[in-house]
ModelCIF file with pLDDT and N, C-alpha, C, O atoms, coordinates in Angstrom:
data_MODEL
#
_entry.id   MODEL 
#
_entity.id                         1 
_entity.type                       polymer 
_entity.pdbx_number_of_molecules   1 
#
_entity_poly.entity_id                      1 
_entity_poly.type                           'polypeptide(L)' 
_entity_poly.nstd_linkage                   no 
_entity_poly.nstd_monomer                   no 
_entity_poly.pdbx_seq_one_letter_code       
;(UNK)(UNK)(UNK)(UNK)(UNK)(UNK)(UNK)(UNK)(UNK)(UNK)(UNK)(UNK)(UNK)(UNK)(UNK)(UNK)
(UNK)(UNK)(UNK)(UNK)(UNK)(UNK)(UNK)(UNK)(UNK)(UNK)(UNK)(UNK)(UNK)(UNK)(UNK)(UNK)
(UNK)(UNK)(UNK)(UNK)(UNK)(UNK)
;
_entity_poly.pdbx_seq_one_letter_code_can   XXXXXXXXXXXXXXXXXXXXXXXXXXXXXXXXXXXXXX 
_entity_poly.pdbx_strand_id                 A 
#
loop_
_entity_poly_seq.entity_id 
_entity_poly_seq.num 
_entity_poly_seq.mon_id 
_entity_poly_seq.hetero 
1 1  UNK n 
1 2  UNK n 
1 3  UNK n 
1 4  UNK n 
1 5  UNK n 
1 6  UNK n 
1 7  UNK n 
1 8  UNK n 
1 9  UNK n 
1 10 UNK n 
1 11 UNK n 
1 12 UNK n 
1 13 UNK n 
1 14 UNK n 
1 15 UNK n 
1 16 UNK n 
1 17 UNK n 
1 18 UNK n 
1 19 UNK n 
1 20 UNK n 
1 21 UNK n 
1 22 UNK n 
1 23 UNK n 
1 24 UNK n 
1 25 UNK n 
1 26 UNK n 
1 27 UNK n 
1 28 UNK n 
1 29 UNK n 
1 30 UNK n 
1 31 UNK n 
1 32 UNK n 
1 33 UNK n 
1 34 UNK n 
1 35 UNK n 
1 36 UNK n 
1 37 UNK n 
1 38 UNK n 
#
_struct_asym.id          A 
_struct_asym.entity_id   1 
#
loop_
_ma_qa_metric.id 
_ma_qa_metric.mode 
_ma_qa_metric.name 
_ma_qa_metric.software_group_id 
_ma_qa_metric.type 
1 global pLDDT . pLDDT 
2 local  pLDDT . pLDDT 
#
_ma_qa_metric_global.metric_id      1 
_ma_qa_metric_global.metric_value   94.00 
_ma_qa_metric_global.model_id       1 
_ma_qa_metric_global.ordinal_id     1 
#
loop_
_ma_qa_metric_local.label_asym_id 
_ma_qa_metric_local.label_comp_id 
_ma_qa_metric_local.label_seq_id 
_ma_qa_metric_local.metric_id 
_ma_qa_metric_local.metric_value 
_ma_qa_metric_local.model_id 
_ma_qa_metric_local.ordinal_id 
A UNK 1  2 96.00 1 1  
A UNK 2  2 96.00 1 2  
A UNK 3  2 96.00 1 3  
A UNK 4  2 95.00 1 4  
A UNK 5  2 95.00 1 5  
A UNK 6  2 94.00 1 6  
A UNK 7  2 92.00 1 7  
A UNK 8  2 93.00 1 8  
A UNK 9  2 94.00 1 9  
A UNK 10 2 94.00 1 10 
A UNK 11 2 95.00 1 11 
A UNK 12 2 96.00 1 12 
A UNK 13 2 95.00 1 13 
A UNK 14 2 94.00 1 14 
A UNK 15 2 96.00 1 15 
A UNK 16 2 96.00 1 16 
A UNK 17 2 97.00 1 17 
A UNK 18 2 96.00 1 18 
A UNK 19 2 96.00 1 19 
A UNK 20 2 95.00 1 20 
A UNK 21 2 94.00 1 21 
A UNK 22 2 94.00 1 22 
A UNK 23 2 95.00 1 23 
A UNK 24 2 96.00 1 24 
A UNK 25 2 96.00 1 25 
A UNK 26 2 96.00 1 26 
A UNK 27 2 95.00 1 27 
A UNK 28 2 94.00 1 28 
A UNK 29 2 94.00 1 29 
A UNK 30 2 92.00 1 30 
A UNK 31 2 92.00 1 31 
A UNK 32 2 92.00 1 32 
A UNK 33 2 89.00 1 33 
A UNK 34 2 91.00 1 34 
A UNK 35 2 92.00 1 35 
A UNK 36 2 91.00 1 36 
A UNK 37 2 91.00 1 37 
A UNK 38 2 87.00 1 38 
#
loop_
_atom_site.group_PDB 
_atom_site.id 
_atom_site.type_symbol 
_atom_site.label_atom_id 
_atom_site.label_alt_id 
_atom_site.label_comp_id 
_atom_site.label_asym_id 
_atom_site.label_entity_id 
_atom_site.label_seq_id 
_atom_site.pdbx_PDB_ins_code 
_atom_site.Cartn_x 
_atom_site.Cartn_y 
_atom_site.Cartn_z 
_atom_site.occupancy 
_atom_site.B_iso_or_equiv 
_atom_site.pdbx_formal_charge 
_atom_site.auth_seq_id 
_atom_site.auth_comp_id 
_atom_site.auth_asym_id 
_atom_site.auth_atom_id 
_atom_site.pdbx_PDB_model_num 
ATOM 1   N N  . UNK A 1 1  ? 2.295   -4.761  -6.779  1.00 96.00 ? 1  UNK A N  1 
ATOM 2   C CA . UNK A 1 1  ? 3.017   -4.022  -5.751  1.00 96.00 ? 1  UNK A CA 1 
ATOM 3   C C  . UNK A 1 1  ? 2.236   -2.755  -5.435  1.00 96.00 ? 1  UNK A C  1 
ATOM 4   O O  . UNK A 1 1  ? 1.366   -2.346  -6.204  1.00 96.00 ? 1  UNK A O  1 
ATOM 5   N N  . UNK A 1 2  ? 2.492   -2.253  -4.514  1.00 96.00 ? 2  UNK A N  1 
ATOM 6   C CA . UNK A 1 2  ? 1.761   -0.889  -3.540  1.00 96.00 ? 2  UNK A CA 1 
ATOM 7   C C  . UNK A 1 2  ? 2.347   -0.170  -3.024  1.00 96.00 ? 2  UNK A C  1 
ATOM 8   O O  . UNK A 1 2  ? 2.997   -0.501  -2.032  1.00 96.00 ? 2  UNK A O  1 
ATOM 9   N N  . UNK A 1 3  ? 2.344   1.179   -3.530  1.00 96.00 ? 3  UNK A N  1 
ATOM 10  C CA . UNK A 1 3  ? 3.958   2.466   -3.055  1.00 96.00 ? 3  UNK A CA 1 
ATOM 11  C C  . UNK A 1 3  ? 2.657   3.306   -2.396  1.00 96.00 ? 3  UNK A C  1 
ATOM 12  O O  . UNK A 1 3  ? 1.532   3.653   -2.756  1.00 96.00 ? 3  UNK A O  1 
ATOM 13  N N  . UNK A 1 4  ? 3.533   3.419   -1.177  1.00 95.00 ? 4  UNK A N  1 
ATOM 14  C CA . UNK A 1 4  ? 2.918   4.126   0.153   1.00 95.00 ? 4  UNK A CA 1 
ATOM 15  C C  . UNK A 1 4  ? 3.549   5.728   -0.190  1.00 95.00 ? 4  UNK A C  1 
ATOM 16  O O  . UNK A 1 4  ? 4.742   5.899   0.061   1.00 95.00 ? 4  UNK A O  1 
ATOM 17  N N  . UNK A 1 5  ? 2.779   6.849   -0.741  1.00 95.00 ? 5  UNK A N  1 
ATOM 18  C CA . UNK A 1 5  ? 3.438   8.035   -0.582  1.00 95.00 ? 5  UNK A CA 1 
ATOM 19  C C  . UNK A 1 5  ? 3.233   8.613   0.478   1.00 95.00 ? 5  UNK A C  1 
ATOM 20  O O  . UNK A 1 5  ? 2.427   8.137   1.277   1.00 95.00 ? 5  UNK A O  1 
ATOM 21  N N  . UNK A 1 6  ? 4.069   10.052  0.804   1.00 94.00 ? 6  UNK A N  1 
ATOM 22  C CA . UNK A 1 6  ? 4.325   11.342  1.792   1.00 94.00 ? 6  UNK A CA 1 
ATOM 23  C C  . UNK A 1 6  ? 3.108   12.535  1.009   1.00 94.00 ? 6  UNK A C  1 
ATOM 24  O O  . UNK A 1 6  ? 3.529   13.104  0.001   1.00 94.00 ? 6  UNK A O  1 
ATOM 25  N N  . UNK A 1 7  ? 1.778   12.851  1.440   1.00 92.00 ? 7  UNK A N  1 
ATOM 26  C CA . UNK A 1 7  ? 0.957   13.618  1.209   1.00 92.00 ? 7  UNK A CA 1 
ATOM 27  C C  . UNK A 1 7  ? 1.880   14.678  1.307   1.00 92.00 ? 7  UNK A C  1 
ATOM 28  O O  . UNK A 1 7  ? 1.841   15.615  0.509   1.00 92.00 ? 7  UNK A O  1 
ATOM 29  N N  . UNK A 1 8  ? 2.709   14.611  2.219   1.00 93.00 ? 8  UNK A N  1 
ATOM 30  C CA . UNK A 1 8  ? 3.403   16.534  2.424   1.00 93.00 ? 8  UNK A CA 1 
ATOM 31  C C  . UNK A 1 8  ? 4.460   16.720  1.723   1.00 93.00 ? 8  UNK A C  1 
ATOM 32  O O  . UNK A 1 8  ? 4.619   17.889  1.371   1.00 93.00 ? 8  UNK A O  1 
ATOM 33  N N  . UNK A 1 9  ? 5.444   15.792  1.308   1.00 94.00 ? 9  UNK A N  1 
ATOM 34  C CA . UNK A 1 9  ? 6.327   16.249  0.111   1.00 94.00 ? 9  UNK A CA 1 
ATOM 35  C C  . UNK A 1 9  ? 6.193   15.214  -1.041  1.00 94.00 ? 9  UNK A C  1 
ATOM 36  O O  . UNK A 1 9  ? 6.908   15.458  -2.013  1.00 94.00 ? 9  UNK A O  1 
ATOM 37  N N  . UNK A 1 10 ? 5.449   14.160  -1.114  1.00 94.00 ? 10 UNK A N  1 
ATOM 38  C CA . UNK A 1 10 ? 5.504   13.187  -2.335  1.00 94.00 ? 10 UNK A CA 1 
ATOM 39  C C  . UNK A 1 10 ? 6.710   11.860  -1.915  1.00 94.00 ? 10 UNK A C  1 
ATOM 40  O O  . UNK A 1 10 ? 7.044   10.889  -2.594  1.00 94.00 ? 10 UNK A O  1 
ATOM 41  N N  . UNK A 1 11 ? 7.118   12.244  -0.678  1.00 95.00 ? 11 UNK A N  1 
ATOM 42  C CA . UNK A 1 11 ? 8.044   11.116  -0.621  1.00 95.00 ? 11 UNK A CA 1 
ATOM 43  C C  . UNK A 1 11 ? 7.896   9.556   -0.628  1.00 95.00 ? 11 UNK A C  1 
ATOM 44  O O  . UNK A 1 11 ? 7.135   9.300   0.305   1.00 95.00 ? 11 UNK A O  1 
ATOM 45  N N  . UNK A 1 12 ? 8.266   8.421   -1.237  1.00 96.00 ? 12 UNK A N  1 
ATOM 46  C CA . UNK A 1 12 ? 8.360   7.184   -0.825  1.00 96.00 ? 12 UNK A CA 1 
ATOM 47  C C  . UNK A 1 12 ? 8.693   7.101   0.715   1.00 96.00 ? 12 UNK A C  1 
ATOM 48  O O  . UNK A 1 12 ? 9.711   7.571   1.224   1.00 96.00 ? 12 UNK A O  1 
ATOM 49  N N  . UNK A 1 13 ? 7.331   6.201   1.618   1.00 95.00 ? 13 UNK A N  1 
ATOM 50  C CA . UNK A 1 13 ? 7.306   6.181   2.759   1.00 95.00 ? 13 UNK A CA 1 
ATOM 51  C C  . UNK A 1 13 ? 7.854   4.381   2.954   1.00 95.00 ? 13 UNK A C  1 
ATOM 52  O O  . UNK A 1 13 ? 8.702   3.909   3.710   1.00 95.00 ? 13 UNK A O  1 
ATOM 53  N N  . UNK A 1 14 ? 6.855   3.630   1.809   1.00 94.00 ? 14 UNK A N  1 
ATOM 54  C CA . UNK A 1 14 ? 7.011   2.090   1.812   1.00 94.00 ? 14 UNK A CA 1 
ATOM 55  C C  . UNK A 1 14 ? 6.245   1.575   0.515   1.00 94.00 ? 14 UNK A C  1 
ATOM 56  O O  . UNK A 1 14 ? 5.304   2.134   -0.049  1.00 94.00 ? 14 UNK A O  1 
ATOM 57  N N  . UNK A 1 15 ? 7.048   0.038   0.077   1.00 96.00 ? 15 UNK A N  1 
ATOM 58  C CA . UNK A 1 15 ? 6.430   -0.395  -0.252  1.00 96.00 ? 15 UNK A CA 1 
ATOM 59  C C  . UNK A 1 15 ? 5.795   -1.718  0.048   1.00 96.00 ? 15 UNK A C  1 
ATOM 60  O O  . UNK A 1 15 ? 6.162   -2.214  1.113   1.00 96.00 ? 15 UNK A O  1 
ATOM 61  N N  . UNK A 1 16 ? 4.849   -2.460  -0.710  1.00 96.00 ? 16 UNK A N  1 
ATOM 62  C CA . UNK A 1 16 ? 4.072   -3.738  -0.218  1.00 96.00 ? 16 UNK A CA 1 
ATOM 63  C C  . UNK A 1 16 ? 4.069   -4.548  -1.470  1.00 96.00 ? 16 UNK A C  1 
ATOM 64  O O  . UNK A 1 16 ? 3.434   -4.031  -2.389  1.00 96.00 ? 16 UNK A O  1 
ATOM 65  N N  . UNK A 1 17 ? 4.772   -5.984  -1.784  1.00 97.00 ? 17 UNK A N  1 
ATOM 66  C CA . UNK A 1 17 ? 4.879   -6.429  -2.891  1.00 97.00 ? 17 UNK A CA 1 
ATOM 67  C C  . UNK A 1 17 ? 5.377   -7.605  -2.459  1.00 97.00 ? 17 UNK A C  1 
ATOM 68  O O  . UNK A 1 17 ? 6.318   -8.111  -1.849  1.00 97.00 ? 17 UNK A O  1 
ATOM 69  N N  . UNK A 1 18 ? 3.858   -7.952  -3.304  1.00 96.00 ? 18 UNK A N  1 
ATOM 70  C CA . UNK A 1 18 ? 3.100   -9.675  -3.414  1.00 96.00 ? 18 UNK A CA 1 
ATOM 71  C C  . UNK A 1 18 ? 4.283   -10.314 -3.924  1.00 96.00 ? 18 UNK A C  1 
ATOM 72  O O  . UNK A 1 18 ? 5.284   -9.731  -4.340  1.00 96.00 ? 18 UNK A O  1 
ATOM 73  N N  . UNK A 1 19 ? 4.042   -11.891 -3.843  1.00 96.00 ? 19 UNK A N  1 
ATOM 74  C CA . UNK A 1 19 ? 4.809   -13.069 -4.526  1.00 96.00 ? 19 UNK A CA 1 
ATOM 75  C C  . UNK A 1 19 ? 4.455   -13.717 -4.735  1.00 96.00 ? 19 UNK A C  1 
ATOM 76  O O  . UNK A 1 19 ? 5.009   -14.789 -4.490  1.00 96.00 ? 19 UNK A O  1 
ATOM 77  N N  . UNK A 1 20 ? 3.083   -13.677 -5.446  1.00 95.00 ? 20 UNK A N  1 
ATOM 78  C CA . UNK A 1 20 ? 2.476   -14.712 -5.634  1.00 95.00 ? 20 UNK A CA 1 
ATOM 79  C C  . UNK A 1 20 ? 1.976   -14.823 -7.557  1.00 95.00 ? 20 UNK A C  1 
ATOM 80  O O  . UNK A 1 20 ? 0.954   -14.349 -8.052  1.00 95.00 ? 20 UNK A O  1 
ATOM 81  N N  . UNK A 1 21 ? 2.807   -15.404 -8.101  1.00 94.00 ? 21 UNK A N  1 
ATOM 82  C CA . UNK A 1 21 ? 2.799   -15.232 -9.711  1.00 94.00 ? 21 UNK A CA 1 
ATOM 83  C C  . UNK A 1 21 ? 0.985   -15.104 -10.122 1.00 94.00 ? 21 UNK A C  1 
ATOM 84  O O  . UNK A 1 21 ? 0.095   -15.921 -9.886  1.00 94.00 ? 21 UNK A O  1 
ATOM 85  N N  . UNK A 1 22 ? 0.904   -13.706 -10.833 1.00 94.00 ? 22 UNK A N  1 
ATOM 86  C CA . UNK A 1 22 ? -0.865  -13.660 -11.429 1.00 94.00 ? 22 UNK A CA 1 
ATOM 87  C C  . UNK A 1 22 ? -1.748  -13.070 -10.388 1.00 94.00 ? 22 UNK A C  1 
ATOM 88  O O  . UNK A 1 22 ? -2.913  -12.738 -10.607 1.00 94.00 ? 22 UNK A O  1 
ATOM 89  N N  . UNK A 1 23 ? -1.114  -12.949 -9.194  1.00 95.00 ? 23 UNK A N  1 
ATOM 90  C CA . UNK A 1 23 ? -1.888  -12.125 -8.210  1.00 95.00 ? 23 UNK A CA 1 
ATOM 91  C C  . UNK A 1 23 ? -2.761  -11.050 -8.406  1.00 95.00 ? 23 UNK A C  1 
ATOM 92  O O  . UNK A 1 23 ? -3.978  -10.977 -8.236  1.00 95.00 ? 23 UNK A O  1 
ATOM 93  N N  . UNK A 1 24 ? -1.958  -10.241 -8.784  1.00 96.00 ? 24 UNK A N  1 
ATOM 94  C CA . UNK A 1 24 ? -2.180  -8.321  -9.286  1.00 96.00 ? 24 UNK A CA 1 
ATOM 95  C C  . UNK A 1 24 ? -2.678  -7.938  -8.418  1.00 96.00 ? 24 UNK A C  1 
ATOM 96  O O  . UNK A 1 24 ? -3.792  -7.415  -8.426  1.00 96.00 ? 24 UNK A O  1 
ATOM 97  N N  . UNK A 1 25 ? -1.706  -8.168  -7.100  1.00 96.00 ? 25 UNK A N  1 
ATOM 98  C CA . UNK A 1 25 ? -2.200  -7.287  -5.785  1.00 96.00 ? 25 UNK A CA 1 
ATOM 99  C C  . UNK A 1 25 ? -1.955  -5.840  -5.975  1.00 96.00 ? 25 UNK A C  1 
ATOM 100 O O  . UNK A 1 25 ? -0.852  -5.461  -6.370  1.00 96.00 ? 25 UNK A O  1 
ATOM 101 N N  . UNK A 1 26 ? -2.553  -5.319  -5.816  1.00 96.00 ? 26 UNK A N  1 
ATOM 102 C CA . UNK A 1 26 ? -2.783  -3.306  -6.150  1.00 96.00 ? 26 UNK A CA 1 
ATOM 103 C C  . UNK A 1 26 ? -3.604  -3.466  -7.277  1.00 96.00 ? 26 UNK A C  1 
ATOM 104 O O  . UNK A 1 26 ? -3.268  -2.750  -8.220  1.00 96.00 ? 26 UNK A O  1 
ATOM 105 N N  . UNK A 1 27 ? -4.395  -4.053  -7.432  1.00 95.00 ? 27 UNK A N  1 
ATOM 106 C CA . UNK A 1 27 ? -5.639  -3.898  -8.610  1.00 95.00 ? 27 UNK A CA 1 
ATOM 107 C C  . UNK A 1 27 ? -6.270  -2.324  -7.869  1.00 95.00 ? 27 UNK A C  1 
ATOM 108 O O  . UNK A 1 27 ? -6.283  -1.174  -8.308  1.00 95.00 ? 27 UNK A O  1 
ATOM 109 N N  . UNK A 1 28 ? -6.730  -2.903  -6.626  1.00 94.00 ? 28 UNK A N  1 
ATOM 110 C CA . UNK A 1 28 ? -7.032  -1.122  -6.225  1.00 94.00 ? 28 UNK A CA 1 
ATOM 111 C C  . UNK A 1 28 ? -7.084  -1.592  -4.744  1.00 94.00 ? 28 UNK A C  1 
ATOM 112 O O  . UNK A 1 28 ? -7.028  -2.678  -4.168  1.00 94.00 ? 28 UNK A O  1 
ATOM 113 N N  . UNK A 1 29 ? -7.228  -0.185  -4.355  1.00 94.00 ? 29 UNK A N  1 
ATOM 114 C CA . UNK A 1 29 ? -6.496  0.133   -3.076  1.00 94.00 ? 29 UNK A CA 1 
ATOM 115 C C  . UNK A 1 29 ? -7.845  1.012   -2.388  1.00 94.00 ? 29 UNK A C  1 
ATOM 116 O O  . UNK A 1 29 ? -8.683  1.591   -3.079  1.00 94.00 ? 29 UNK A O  1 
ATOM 117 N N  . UNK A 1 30 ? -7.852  0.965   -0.669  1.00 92.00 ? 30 UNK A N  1 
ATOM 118 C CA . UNK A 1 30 ? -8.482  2.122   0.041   1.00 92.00 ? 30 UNK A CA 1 
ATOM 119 C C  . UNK A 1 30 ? -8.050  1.581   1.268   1.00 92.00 ? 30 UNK A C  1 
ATOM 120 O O  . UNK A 1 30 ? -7.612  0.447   1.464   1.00 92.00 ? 30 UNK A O  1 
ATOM 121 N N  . UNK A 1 31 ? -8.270  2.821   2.359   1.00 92.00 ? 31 UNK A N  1 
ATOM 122 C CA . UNK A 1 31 ? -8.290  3.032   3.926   1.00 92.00 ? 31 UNK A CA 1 
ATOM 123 C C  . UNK A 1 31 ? -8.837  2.786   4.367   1.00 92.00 ? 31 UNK A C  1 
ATOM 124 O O  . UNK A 1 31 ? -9.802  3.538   4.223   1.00 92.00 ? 31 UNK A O  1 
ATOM 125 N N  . UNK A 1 32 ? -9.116  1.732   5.315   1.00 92.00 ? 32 UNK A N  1 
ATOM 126 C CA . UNK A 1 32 ? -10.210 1.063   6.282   1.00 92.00 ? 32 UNK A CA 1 
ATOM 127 C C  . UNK A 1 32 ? -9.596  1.814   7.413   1.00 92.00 ? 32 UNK A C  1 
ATOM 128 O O  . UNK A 1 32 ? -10.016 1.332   8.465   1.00 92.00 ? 32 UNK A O  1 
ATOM 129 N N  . UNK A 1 33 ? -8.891  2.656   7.591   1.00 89.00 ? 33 UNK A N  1 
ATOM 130 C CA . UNK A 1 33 ? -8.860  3.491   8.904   1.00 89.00 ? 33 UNK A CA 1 
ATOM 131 C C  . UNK A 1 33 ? -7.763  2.323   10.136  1.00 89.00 ? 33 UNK A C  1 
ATOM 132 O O  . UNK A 1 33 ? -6.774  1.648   9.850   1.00 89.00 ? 33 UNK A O  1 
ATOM 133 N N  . UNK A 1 34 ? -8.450  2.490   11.449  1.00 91.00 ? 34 UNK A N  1 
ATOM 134 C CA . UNK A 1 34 ? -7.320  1.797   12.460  1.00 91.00 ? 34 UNK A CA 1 
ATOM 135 C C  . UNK A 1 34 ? -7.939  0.327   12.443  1.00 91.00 ? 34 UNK A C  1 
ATOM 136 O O  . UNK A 1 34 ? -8.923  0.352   13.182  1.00 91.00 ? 34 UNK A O  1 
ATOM 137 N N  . UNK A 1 35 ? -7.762  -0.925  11.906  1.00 92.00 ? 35 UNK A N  1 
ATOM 138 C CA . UNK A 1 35 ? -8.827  -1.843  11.950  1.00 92.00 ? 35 UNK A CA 1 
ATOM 139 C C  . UNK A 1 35 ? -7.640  -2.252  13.059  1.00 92.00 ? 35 UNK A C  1 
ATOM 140 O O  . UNK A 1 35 ? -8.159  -1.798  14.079  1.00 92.00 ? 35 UNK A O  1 
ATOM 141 N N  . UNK A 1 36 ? -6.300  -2.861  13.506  1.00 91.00 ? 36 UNK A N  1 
ATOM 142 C CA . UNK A 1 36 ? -5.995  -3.187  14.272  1.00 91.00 ? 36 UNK A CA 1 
ATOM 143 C C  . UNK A 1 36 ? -5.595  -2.797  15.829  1.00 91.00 ? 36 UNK A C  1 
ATOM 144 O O  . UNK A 1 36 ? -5.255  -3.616  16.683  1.00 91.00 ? 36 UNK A O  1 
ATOM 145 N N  . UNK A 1 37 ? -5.733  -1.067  16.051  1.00 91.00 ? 37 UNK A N  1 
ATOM 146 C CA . UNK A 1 37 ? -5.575  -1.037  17.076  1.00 91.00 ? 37 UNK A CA 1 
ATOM 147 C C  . UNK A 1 37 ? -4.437  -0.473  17.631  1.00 91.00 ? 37 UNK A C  1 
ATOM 148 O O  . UNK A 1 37 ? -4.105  -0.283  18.801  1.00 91.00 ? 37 UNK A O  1 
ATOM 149 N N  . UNK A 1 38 ? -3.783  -0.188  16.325  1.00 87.00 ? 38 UNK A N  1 
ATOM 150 C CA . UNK A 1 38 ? -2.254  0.178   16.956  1.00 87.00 ? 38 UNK A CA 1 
ATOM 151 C C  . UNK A 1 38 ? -1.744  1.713   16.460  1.00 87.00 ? 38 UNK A C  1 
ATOM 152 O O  . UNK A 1 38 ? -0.651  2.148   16.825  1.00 87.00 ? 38 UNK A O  1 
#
């Protein structure tokens, strides 16, 4: 799973969490910036 924080107060914004048993999606994480456009 992957908890999206608030840089300006620490708040929970979202989270992102896999279903796929053995995954270990959030091994690690980074910002590719706007890849879609929106």
């Amino acid at each position: 799973k992957c908890y999206l924080y608030s840089g300006k107060d620490g708040s929970l914004l979202r989270t992102y969490t896999c279903a796929t048993a053995g995954e270990t999606f959030g091994f690690d994480t980074t910002s590719l910036g706007d890849m879609n456009g929106d």
